[in-house]
N, C-alpha and C. Protein backbone atom coordinates (compact mmCIF):
# COMPACT_ATOMS: atom_id res chain seq x y z
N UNK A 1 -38.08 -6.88 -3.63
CA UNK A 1 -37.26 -7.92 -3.02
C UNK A 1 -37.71 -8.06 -1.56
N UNK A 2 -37.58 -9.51 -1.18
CA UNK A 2 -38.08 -9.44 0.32
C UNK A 2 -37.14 -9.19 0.71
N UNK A 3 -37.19 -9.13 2.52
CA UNK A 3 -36.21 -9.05 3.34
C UNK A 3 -35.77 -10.28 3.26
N UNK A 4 -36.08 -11.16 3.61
CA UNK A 4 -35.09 -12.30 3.33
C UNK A 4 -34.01 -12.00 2.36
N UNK A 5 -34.80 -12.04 1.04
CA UNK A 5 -33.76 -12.46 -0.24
C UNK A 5 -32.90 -11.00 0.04
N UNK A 6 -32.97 -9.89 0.89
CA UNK A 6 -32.08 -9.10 0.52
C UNK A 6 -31.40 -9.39 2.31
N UNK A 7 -31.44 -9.93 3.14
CA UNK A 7 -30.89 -10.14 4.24
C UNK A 7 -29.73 -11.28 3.48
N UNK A 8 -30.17 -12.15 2.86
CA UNK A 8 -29.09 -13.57 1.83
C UNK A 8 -28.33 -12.98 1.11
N UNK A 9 -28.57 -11.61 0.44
CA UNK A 9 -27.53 -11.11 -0.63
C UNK A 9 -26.62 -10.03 0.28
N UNK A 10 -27.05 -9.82 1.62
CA UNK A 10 -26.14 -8.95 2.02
C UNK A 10 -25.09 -9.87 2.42
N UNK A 11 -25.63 -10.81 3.23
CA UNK A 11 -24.79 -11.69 3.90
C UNK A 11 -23.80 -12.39 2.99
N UNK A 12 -24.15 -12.69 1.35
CA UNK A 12 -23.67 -13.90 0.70
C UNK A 12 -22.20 -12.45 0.70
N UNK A 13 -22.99 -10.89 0.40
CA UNK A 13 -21.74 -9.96 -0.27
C UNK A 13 -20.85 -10.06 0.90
N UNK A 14 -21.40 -9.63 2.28
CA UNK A 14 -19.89 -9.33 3.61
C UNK A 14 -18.90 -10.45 3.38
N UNK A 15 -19.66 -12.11 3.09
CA UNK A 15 -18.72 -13.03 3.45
C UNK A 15 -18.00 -13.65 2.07
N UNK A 16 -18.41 -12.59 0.77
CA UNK A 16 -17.78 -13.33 -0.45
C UNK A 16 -17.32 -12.16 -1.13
N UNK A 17 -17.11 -11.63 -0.90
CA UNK A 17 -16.60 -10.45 -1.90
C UNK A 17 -14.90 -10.73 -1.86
N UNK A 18 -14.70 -10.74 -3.44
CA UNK A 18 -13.63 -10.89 -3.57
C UNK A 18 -12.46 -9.57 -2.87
N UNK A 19 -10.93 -9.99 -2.47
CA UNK A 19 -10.57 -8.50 -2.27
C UNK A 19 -10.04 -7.81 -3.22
N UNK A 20 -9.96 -8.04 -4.37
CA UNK A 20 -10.03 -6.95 -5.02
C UNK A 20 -10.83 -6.24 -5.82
N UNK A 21 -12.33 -6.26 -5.38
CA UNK A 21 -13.46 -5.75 -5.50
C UNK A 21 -13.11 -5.05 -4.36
N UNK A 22 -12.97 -5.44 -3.24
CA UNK A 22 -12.65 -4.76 -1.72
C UNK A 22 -12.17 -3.51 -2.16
N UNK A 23 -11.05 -4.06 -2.41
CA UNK A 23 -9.59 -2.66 -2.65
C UNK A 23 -10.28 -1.79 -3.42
N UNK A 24 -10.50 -2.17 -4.47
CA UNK A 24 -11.05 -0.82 -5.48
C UNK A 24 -12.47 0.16 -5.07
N UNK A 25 -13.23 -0.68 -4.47
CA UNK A 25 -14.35 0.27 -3.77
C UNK A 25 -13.94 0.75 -2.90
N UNK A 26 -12.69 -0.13 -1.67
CA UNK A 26 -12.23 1.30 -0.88
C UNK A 26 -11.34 2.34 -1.02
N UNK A 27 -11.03 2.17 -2.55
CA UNK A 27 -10.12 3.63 -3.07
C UNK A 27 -11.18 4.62 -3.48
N UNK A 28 -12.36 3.59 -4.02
CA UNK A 28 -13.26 4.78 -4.48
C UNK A 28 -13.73 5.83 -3.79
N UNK A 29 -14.32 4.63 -2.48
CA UNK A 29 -14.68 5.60 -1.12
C UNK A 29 -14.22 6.42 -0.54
N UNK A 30 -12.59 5.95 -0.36
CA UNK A 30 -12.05 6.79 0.62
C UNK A 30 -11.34 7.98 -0.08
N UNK A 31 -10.94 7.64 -1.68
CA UNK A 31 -10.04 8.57 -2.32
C UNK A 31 -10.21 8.60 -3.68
N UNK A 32 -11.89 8.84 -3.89
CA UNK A 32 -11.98 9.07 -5.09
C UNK A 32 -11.65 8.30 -5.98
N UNK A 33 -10.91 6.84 -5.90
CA UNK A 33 -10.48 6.20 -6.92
C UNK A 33 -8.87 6.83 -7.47
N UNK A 34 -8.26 7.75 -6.42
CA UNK A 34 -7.21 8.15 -7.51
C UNK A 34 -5.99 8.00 -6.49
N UNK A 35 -6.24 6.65 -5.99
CA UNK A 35 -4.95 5.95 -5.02
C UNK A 35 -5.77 5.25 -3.85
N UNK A 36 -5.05 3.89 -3.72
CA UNK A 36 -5.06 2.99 -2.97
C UNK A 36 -5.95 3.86 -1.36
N UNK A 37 -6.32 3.03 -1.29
CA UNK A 37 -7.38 3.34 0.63
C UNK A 37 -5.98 2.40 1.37
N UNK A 38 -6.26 2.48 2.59
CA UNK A 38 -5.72 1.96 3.37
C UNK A 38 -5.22 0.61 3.50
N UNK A 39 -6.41 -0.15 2.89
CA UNK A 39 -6.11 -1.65 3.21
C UNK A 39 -5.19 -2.09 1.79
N UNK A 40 -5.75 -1.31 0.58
CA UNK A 40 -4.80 -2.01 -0.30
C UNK A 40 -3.48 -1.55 -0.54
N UNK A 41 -3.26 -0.05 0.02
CA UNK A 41 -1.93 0.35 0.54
C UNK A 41 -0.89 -0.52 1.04
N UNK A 42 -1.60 -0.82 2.24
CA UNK A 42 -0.77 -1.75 3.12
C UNK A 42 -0.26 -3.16 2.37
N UNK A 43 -1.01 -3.74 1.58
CA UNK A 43 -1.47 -4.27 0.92
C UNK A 43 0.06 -4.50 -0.19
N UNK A 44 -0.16 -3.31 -0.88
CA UNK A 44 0.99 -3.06 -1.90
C UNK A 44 2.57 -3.04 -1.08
N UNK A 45 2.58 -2.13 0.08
CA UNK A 45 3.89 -1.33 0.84
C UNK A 45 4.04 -3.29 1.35
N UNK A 46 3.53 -3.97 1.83
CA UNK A 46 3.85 -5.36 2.71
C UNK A 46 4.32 -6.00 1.62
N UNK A 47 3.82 -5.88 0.51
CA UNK A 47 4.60 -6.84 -0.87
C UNK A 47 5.43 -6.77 -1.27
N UNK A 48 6.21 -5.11 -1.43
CA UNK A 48 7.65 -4.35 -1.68
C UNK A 48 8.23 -4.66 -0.63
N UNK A 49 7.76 -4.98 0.93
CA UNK A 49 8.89 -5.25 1.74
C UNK A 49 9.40 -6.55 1.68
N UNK A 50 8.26 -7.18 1.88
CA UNK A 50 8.09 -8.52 1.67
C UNK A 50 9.64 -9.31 0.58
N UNK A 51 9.26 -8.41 -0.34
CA UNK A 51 10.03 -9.11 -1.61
C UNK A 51 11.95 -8.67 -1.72
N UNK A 52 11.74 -7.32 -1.21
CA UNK A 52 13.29 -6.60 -0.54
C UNK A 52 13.88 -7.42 0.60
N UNK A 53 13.16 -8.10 1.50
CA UNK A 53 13.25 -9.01 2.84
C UNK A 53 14.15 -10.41 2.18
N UNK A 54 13.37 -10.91 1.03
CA UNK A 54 13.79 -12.21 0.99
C UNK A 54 14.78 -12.03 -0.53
N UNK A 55 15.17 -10.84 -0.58
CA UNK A 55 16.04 -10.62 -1.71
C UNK A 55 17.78 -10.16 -1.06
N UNK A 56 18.57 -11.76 -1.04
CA UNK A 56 19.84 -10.85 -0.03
C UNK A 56 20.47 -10.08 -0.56
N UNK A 57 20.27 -9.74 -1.76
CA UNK A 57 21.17 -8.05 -2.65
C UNK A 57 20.47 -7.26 -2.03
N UNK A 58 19.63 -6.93 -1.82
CA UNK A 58 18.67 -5.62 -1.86
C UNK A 58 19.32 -5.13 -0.64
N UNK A 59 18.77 -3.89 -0.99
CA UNK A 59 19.37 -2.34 -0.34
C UNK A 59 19.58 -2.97 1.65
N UNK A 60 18.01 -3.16 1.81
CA UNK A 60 17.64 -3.16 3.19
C UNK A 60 18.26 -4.52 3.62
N UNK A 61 18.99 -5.28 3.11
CA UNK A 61 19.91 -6.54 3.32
C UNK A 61 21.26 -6.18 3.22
N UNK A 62 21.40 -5.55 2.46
CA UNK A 62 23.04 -5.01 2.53
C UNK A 62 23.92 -4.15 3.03
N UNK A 63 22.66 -3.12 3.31
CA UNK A 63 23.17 -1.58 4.16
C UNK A 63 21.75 -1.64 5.59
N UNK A 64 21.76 -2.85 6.43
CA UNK A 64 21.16 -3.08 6.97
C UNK A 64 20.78 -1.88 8.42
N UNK A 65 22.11 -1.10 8.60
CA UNK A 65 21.89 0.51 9.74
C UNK A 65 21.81 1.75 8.77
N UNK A 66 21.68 1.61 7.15
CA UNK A 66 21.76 2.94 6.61
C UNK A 66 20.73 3.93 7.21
N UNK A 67 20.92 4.86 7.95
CA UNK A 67 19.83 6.30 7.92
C UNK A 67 19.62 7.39 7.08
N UNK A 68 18.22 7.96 6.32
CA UNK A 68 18.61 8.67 4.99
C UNK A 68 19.08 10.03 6.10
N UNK A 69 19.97 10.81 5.34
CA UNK A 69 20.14 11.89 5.18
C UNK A 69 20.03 12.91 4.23
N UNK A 70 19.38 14.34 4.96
CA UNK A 70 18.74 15.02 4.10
C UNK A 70 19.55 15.56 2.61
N UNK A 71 18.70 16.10 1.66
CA UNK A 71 19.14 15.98 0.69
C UNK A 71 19.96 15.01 -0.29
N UNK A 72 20.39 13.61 0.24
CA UNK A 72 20.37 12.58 -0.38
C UNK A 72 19.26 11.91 -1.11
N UNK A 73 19.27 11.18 -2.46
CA UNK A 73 18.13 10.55 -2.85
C UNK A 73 16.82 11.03 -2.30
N UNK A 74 16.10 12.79 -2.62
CA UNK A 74 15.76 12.71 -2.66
C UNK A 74 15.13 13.46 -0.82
N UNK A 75 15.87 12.64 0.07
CA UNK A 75 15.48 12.91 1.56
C UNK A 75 15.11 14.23 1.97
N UNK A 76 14.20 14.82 2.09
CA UNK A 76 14.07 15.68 2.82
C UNK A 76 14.11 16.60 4.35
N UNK A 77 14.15 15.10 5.61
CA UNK A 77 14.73 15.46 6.55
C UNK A 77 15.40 14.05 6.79
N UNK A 78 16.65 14.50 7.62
CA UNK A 78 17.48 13.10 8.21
C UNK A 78 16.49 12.42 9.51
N UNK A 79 17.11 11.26 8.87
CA UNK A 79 16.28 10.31 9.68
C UNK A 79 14.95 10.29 9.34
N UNK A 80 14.33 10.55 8.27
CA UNK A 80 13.39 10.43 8.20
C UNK A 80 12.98 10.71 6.45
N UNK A 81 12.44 8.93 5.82
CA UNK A 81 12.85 8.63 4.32
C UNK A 81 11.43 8.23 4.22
N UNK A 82 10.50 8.80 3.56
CA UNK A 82 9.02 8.34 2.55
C UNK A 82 9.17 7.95 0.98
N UNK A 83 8.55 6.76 1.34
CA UNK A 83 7.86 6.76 -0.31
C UNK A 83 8.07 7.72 -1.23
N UNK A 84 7.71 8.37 -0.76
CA UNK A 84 7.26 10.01 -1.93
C UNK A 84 8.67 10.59 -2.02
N UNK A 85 9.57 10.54 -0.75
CA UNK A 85 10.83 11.44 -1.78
C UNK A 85 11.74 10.47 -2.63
N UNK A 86 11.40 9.05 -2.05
CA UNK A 86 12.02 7.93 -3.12
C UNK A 86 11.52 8.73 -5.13
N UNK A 87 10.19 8.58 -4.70
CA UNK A 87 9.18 8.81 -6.10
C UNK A 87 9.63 10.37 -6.38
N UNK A 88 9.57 11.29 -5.56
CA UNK A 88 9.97 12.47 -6.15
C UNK A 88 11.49 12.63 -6.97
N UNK A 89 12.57 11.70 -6.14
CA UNK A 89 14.03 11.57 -6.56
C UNK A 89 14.18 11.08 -7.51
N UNK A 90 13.04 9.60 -8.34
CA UNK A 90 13.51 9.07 -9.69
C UNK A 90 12.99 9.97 -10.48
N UNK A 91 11.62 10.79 -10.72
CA UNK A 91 11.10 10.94 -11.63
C UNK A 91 11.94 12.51 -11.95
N UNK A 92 12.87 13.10 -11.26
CA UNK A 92 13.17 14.23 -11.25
C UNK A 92 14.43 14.25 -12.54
């Protein structure tokens, strides 16, 4: 391949790659493929808020000052609620 034709296929990939070709090569890269990289993280976490935001039942609309406290649902320290003890609290 010349340089050209491979200078055209780099360029056509930076400015066309779909993103979710993106996402999945940067889970591969960054994490083995066995969870989201950064960008499609954000990605996923902005869509769950996103959708809780414009839902006026939902939790974060209704109990708009709740703070977790520990050992509730899951919480492990007060004032301070992750993903993961949400996920650790259902599957338990």
């Amino acid at each position: 391949m010349t340089q050209a034709k491979w200078d055209s296929l780099t360029r056509e990939i930076n400015n066309n790659t779909p993103l979710w070709y993106y996402i999945l090569k940067e889970a591969e890269l960054t994490c083995k493929g066995y969870k989201l990289g950064p960008v499609g993280g954000r990605i996923v976490a902005e869509t769950f808020i996103g959708i809780m935001a414009a839902d006026n039942l939902s939790f974060i609309n209704l109990q708009p000052d709740w703070e977790p406290t520990a050992e509730k649902f899951g919480c492990k320290q007060t004032g301070r609620f992750e993903m993961a003890d949400l996920l650790d609290f259902v599957k338990a």
